[in-house]
PDB file of N, CA and C in Angstrom:
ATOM      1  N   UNK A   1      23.065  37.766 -61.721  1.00  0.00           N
ATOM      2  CA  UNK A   1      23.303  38.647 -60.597  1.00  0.00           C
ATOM      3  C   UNK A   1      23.578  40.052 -61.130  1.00  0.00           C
ATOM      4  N   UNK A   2      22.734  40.997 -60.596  1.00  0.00           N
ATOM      5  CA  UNK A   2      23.110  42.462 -61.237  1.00  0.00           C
ATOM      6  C   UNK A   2      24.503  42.746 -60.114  1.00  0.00           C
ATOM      7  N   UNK A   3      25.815  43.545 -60.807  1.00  0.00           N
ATOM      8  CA  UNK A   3      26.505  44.235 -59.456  1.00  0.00           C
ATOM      9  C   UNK A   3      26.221  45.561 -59.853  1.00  0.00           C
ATOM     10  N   UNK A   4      26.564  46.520 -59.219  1.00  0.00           N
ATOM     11  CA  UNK A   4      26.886  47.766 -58.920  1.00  0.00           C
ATOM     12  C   UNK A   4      27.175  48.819 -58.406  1.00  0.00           C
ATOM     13  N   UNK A   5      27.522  49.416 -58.910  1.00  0.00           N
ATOM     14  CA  UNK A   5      28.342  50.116 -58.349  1.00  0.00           C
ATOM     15  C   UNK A   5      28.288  51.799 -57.318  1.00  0.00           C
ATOM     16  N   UNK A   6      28.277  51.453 -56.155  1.00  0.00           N
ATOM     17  CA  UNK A   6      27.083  52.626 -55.266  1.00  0.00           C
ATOM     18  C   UNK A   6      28.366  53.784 -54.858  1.00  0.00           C
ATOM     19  N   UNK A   7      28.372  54.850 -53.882  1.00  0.00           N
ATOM     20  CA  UNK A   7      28.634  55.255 -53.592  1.00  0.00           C
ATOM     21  C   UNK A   7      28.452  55.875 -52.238  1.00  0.00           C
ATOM     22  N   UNK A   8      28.602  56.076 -51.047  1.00  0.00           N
ATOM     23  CA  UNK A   8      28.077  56.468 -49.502  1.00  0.00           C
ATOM     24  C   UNK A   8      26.673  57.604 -49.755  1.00  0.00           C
ATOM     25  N   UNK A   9      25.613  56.961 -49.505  1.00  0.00           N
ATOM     26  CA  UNK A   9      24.103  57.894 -49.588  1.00  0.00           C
ATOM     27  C   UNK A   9      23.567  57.209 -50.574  1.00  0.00           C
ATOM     28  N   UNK A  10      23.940  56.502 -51.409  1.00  0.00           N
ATOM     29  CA  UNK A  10      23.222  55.939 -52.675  1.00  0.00           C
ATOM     30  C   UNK A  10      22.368  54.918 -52.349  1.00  0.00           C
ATOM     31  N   UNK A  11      21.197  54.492 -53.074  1.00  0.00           N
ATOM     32  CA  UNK A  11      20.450  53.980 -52.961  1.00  0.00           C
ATOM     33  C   UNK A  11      19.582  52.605 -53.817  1.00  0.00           C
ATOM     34  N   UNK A  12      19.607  51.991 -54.122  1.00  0.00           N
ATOM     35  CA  UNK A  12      19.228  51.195 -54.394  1.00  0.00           C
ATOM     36  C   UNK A  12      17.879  50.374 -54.230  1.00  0.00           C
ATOM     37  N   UNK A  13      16.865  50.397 -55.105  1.00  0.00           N
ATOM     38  CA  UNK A  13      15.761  50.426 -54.998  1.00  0.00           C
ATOM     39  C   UNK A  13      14.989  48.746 -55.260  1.00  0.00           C
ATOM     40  N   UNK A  14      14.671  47.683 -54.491  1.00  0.00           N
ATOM     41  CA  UNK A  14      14.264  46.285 -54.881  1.00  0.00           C
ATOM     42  C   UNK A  14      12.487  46.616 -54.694  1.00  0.00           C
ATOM     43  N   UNK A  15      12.000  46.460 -55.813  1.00  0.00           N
ATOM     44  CA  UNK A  15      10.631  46.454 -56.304  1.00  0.00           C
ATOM     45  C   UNK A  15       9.923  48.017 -55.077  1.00  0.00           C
ATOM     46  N   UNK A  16       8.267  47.861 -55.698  1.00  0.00           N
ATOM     47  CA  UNK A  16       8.236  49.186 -54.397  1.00  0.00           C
ATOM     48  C   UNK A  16       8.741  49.664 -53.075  1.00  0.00           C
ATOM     49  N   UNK A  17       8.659  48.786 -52.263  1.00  0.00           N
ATOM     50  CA  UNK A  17       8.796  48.624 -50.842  1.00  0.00           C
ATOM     51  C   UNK A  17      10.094  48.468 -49.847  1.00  0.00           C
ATOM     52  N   UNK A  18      11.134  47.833 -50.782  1.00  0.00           N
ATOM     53  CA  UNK A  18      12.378  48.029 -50.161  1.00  0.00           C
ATOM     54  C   UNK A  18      13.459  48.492 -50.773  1.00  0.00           C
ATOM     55  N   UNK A  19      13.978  49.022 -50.136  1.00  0.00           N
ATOM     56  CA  UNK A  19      15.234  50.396 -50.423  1.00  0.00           C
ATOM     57  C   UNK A  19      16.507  49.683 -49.598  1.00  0.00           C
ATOM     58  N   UNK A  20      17.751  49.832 -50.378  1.00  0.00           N
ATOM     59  CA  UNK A  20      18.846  49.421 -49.937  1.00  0.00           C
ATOM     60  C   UNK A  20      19.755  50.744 -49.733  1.00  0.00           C
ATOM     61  N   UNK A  21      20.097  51.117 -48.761  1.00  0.00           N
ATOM     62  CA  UNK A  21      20.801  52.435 -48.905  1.00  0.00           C
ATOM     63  C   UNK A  21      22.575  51.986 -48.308  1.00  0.00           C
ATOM     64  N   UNK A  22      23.448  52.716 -49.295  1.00  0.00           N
ATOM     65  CA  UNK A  22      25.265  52.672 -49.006  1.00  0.00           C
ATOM     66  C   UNK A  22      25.012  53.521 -47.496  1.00  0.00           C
ATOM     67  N   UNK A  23      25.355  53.239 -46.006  1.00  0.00           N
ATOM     68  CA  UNK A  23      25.665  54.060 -45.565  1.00  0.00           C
ATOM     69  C   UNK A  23      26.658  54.654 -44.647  1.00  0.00           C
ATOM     70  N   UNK A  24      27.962  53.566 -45.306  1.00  0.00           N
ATOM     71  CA  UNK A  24      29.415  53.970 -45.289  1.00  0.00           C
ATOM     72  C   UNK A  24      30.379  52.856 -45.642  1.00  0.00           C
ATOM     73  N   UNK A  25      31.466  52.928 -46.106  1.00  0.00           N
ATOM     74  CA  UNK A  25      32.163  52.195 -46.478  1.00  0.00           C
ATOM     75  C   UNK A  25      33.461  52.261 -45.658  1.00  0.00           C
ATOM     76  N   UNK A  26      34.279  51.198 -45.273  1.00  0.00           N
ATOM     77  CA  UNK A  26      35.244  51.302 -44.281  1.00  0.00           C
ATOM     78  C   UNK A  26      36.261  50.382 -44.449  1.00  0.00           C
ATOM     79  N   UNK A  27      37.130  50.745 -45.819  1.00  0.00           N
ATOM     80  CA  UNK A  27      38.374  49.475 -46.137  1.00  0.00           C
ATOM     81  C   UNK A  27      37.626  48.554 -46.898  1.00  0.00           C
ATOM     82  N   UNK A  28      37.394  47.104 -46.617  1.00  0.00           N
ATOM     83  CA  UNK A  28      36.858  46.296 -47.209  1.00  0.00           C
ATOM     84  C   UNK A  28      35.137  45.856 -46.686  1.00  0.00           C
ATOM     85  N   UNK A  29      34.980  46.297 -46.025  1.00  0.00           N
ATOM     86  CA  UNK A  29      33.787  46.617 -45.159  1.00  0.00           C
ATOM     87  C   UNK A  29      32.209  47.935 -45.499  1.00  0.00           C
ATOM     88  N   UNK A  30      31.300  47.011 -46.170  1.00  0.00           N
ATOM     89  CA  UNK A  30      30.357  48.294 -46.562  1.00  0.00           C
ATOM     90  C   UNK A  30      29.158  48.205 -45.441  1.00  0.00           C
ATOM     91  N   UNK A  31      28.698  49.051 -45.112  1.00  0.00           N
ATOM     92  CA  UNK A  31      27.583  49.425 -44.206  1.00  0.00           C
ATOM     93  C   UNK A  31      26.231  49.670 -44.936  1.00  0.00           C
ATOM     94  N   UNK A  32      25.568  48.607 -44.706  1.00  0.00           N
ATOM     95  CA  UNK A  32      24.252  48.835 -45.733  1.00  0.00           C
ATOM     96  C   UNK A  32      22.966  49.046 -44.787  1.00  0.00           C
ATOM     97  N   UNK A  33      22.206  50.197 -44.992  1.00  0.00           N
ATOM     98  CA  UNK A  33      20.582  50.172 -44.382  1.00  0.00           C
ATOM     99  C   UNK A  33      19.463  49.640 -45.436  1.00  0.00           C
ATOM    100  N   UNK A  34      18.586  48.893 -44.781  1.00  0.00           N
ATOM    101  CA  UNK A  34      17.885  48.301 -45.329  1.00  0.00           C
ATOM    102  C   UNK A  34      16.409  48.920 -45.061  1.00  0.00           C
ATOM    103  N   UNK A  35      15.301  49.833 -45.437  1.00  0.00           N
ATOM    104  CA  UNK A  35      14.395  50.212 -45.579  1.00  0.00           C
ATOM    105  C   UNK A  35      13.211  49.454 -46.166  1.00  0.00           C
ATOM    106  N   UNK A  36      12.342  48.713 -45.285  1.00  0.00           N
ATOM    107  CA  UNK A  36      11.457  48.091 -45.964  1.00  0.00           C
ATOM    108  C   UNK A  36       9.714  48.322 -44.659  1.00  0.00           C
ATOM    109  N   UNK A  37       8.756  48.184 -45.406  1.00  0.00           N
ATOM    110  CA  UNK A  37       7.241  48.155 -44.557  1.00  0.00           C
ATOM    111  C   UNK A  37       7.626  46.825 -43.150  1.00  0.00           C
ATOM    112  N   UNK A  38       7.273  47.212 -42.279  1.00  0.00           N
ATOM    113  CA  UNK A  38       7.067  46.359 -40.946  1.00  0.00           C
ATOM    114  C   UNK A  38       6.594  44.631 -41.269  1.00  0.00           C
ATOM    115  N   UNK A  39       6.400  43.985 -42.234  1.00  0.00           N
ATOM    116  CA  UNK A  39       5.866  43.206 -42.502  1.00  0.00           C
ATOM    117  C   UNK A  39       7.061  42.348 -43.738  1.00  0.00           C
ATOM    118  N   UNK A  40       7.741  42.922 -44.046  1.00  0.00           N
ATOM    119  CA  UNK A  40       9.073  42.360 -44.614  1.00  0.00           C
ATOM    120  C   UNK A  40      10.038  41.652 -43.654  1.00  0.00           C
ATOM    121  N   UNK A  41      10.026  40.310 -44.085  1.00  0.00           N
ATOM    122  CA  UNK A  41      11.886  40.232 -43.022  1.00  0.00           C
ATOM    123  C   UNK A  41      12.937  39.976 -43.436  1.00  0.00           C
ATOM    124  N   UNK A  42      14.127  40.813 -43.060  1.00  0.00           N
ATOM    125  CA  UNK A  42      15.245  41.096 -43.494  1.00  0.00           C
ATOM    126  C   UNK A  42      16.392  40.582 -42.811  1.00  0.00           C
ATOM    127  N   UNK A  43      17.265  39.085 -42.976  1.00  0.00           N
ATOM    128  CA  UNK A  43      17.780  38.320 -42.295  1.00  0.00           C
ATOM    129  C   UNK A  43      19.506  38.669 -43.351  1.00  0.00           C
ATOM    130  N   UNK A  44      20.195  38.635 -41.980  1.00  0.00           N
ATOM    131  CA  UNK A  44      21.940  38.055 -42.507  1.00  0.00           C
ATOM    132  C   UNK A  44      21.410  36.575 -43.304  1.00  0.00           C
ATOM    133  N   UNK A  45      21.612  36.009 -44.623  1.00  0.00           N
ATOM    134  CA  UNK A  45      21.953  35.239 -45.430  1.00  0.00           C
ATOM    135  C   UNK A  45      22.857  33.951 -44.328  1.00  0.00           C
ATOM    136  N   UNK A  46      23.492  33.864 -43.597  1.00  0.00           N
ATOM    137  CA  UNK A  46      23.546  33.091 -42.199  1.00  0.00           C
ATOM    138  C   UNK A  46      22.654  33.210 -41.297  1.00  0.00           C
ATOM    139  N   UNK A  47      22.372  33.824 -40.731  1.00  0.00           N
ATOM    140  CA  UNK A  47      20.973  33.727 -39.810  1.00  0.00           C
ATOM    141  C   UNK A  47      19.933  33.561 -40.721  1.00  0.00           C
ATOM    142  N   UNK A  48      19.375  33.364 -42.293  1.00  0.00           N
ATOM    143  CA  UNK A  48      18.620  33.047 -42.658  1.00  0.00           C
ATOM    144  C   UNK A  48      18.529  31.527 -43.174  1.00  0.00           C
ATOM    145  N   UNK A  49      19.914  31.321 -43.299  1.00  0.00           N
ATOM    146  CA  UNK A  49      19.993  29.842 -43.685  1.00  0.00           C
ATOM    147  C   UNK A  49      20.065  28.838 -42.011  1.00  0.00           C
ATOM    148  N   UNK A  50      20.233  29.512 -41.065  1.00  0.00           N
ATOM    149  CA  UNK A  50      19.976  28.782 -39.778  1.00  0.00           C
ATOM    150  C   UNK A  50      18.603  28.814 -39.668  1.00  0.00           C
ATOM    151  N   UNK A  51      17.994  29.689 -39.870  1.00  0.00           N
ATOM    152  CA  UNK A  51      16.297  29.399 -39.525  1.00  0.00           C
ATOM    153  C   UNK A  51      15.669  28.257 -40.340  1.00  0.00           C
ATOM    154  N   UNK A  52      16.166  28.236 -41.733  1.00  0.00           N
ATOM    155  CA  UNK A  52      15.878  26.966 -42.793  1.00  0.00           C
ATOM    156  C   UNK A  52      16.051  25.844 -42.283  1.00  0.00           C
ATOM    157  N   UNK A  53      16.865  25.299 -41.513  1.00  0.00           N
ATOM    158  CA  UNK A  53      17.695  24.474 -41.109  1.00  0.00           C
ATOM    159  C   UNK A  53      16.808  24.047 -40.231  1.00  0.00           C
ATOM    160  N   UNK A  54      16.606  24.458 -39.000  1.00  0.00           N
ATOM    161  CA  UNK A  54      15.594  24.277 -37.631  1.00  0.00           C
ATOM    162  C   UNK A  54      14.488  24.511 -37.897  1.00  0.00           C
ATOM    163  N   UNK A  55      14.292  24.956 -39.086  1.00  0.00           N
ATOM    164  CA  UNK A  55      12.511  24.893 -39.157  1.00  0.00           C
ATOM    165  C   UNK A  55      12.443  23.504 -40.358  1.00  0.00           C
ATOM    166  N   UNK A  56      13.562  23.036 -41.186  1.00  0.00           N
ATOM    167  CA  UNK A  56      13.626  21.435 -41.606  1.00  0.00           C
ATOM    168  C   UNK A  56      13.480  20.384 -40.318  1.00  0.00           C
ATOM    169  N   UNK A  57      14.633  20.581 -39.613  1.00  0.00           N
ATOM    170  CA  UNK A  57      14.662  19.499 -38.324  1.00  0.00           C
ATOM    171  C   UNK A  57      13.253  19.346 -37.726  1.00  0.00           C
ATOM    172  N   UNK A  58      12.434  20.675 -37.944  1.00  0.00           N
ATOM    173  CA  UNK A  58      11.655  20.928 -36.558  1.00  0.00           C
ATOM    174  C   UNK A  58      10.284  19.872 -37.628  1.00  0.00           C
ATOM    175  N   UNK A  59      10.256  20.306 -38.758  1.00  0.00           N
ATOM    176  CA  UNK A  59       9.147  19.276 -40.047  1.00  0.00           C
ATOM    177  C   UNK A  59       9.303  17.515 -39.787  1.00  0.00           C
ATOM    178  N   UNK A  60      10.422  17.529 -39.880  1.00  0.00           N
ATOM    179  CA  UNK A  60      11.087  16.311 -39.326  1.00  0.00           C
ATOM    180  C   UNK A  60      10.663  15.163 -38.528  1.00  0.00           C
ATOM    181  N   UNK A  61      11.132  16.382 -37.454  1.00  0.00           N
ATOM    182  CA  UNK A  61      10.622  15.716 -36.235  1.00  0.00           C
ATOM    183  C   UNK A  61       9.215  15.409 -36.150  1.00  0.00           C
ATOM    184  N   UNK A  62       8.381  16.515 -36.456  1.00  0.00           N
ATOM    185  CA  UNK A  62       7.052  16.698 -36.217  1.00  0.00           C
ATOM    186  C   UNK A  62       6.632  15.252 -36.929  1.00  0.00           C
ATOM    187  N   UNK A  63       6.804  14.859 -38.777  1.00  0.00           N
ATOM    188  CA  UNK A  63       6.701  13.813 -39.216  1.00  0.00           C
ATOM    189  C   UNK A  63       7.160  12.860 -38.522  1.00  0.00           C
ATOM    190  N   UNK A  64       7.777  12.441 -37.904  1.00  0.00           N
ATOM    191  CA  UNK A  64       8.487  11.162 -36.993  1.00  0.00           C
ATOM    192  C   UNK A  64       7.494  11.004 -35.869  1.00  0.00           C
ATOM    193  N   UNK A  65       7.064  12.057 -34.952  1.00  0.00           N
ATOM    194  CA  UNK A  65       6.351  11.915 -34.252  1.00  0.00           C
ATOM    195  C   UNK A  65       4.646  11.680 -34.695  1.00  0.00           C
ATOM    196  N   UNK A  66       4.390  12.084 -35.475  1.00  0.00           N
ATOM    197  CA  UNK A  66       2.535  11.410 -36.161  1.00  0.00           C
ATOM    198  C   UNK A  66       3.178  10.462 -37.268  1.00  0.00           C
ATOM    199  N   UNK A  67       4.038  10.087 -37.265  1.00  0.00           N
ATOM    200  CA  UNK A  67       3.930   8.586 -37.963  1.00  0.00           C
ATOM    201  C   UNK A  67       3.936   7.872 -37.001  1.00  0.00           C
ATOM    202  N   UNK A  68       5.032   7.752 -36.040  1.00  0.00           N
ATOM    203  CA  UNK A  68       4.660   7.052 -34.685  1.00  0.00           C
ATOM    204  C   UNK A  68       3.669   6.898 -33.701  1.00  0.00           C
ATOM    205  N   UNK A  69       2.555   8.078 -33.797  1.00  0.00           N
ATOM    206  CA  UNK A  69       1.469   8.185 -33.103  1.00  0.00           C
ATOM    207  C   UNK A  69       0.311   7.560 -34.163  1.00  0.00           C
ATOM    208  N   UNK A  70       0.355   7.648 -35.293  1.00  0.00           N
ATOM    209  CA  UNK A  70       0.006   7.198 -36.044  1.00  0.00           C
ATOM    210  C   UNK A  70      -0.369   5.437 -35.948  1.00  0.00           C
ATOM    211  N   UNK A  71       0.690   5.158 -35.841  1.00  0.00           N
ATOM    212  CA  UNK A  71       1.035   3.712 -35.754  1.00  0.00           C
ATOM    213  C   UNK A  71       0.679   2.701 -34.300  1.00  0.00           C
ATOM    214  N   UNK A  72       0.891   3.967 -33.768  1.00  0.00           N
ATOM    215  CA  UNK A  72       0.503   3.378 -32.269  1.00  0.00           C
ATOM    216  C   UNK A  72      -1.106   3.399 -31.953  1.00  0.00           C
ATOM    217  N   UNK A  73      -1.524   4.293 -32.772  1.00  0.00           N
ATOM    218  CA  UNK A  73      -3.184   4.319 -32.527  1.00  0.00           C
ATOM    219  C   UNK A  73      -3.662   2.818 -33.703  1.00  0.00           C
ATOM    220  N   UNK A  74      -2.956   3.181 -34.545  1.00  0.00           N
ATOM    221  CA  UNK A  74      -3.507   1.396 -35.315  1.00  0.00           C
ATOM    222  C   UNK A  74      -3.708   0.137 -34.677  1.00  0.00           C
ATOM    223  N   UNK A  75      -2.291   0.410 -34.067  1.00  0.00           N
ATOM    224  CA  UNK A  75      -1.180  -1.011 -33.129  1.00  0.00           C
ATOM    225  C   UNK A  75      -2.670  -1.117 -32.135  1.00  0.00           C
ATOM    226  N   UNK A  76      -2.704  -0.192 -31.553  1.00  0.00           N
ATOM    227  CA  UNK A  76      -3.796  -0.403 -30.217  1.00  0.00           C
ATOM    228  C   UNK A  76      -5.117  -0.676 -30.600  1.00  0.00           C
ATOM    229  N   UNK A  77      -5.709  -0.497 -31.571  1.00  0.00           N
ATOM    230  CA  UNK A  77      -6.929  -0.708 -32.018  1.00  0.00           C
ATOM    231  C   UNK A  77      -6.710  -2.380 -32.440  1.00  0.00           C
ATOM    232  N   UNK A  78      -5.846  -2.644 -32.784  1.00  0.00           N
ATOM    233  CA  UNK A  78      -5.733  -3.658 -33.621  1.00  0.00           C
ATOM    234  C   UNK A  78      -5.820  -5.042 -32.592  1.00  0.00           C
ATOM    235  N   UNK A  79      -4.753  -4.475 -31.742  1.00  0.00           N
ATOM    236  CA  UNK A  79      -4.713  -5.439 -30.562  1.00  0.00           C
ATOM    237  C   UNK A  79      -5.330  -5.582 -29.067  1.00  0.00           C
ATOM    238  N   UNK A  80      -6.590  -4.524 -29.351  1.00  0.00           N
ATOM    239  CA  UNK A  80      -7.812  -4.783 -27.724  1.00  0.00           C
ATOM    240  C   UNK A  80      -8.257  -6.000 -27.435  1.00  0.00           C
ATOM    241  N   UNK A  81      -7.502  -6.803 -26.296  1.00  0.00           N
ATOM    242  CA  UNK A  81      -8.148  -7.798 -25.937  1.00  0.00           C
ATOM    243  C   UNK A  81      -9.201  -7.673 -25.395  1.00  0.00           C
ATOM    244  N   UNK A  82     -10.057  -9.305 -24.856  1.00  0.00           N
ATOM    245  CA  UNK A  82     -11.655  -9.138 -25.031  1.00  0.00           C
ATOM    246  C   UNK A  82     -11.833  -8.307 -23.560  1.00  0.00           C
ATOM    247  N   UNK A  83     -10.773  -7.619 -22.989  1.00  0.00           N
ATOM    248  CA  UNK A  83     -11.114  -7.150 -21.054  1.00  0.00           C
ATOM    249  C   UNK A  83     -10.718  -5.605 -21.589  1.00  0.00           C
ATOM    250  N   UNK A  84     -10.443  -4.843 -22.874  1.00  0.00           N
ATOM    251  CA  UNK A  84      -9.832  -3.839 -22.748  1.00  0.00           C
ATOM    252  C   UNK A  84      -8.851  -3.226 -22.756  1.00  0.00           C
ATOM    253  N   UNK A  85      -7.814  -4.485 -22.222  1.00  0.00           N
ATOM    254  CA  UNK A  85      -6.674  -4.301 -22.557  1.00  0.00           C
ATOM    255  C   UNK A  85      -5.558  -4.653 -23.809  1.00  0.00           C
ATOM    256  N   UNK A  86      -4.349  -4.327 -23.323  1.00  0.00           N
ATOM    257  CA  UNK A  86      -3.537  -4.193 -24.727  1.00  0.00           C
ATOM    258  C   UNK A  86      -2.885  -5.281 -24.844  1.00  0.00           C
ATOM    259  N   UNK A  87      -3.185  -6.807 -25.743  1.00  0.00           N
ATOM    260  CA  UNK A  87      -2.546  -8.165 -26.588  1.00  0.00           C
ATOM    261  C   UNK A  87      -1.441  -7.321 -26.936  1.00  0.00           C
ATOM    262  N   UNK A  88      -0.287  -7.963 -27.062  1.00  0.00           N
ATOM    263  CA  UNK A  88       0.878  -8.380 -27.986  1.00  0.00           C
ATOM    264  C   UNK A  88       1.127  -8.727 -28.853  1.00  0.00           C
ATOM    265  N   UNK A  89       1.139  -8.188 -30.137  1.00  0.00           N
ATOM    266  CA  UNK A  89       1.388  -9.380 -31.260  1.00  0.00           C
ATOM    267  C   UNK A  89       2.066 -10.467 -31.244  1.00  0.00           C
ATOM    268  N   UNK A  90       1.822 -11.548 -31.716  1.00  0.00           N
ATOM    269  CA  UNK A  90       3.061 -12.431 -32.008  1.00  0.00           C
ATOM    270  C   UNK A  90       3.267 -12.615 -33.399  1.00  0.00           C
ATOM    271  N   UNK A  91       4.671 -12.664 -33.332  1.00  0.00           N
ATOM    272  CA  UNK A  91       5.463 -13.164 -35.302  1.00  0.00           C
ATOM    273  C   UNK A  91       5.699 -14.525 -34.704  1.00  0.00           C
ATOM    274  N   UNK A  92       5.333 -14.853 -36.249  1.00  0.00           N
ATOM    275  CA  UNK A  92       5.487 -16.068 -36.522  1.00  0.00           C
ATOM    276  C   UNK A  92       6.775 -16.394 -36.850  1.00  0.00           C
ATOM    277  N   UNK A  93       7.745 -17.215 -37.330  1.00  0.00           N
ATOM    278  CA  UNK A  93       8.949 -17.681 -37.555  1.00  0.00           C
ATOM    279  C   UNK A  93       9.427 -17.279 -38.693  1.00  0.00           C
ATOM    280  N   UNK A  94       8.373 -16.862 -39.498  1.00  0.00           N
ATOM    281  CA  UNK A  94       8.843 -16.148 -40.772  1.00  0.00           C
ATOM    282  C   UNK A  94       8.615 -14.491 -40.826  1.00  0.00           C
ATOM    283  N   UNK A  95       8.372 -14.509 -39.773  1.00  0.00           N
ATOM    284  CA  UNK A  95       8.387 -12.828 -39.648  1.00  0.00           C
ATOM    285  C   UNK A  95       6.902 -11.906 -39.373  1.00  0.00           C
ATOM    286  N   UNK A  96       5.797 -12.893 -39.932  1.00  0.00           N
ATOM    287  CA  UNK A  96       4.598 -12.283 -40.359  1.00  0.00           C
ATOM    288  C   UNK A  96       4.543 -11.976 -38.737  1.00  0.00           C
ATOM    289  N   UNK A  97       3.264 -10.843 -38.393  1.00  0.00           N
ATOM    290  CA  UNK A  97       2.803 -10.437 -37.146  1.00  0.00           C
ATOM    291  C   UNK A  97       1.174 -11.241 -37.488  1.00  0.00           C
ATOM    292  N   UNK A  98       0.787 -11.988 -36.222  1.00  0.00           N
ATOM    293  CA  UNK A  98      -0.141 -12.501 -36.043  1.00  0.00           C
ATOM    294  C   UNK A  98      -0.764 -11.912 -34.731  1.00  0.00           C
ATOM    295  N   UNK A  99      -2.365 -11.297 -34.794  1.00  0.00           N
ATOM    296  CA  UNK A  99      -2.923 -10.908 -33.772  1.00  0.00           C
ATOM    297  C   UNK A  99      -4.110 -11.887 -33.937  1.00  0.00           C
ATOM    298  N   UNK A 100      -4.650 -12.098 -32.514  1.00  0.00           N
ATOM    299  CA  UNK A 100      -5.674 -13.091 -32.464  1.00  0.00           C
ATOM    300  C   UNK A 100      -7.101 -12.340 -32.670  1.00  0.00           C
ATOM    301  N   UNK A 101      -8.137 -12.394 -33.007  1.00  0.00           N
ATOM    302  CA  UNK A 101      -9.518 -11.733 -33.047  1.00  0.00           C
ATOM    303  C   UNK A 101      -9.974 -12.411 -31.883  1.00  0.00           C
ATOM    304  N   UNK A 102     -10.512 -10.983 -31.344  1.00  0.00           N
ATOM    305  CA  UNK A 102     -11.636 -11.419 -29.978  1.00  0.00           C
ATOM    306  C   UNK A 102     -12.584 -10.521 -30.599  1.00  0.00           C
ATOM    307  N   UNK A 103     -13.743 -11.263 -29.936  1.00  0.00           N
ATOM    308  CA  UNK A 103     -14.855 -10.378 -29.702  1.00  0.00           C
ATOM    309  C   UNK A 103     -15.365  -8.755 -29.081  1.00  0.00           C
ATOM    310  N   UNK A 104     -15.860  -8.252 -29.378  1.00  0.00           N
ATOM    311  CA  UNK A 104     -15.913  -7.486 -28.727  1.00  0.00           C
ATOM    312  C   UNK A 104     -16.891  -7.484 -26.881  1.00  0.00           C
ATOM    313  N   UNK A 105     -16.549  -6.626 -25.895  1.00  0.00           N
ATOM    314  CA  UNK A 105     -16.693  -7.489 -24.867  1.00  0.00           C
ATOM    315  C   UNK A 105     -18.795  -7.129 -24.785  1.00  0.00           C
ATOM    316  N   UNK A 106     -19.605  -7.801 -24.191  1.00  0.00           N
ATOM    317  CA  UNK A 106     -21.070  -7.242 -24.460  1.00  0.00           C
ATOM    318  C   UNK A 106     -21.507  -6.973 -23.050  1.00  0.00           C
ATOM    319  N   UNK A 107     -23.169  -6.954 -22.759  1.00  0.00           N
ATOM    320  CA  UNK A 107     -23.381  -6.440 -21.076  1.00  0.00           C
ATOM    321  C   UNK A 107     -23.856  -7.508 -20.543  1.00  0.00           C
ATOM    322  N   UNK A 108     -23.531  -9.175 -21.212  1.00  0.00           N
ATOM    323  CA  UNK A 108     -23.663 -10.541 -20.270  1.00  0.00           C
ATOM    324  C   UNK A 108     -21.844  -9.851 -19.696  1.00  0.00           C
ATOM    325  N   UNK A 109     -21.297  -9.936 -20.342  1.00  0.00           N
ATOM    326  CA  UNK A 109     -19.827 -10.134 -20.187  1.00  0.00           C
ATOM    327  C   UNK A 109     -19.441  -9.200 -18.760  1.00  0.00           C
ATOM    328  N   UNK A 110     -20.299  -8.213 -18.704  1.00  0.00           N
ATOM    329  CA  UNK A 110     -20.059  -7.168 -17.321  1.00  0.00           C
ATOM    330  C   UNK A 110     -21.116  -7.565 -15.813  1.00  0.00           C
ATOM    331  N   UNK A 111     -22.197  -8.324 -16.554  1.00  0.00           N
ATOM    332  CA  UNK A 111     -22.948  -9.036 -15.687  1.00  0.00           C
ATOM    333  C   UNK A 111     -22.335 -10.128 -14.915  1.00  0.00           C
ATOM    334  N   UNK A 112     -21.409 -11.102 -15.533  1.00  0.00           N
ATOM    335  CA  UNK A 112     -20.644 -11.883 -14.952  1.00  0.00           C
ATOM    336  C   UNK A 112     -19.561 -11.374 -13.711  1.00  0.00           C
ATOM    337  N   UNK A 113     -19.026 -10.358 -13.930  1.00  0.00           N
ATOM    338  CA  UNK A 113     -18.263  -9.838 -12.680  1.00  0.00           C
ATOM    339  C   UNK A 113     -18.631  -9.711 -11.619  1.00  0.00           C
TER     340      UNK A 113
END
């Protein structure tokens, strides 16, 4: 960590583009302007660690939700009974999930209706 040591008007220079300027000091309290191009963002160190935070939760979530959609598009493919609709798996007693194979339905099968 560099410190140092400024004075009210002084300036402080981080790579080309942003400028840290003293621009008053008040007891234990310093007043800093921050000078940087429109395309920099310049956050309180608390309001920057809250944005980290909700943009983790927000990854999160997003993963929770396409693993679950994920799963549910398998689940449903897996289990089309022979009319279209959605079978149930059944477990067996030891836990395994058992789905039955049907056919797929053909155009005798719509002729019959």
């Amino acid at each position: 960590m560099l410190v140092l040591t400024r004075k009210v008007g002084d300036v402080i220079a981080i790579g080309d583009n942003i400028k840290i300027v003293v621009m008053a000091i008040k007891g234990k309290q310093v007043r800093l302007g921050v000078q940087a191009d429109r395309n920099t963002i310049v956050h309180r160190e608390e309001i920057y660690q809250k944005i980290q935070q909700e943009t983790q939760a927000a990854l999160q979530n997003d993963m929770t939700t396409a693993r679950a959609a994920g799963e549910l598009l398998r689940g449903s493919a897996d289990s089309l009974d022979a009319h279209g609709g959605l079978s149930r798996p059944k477990k067996t007693s030891a836990g395994f999930v058992v789905r039955r194979a049907v056919a797929a339905p053909t155009a005798e099968d719509d002729d019959e209706a």
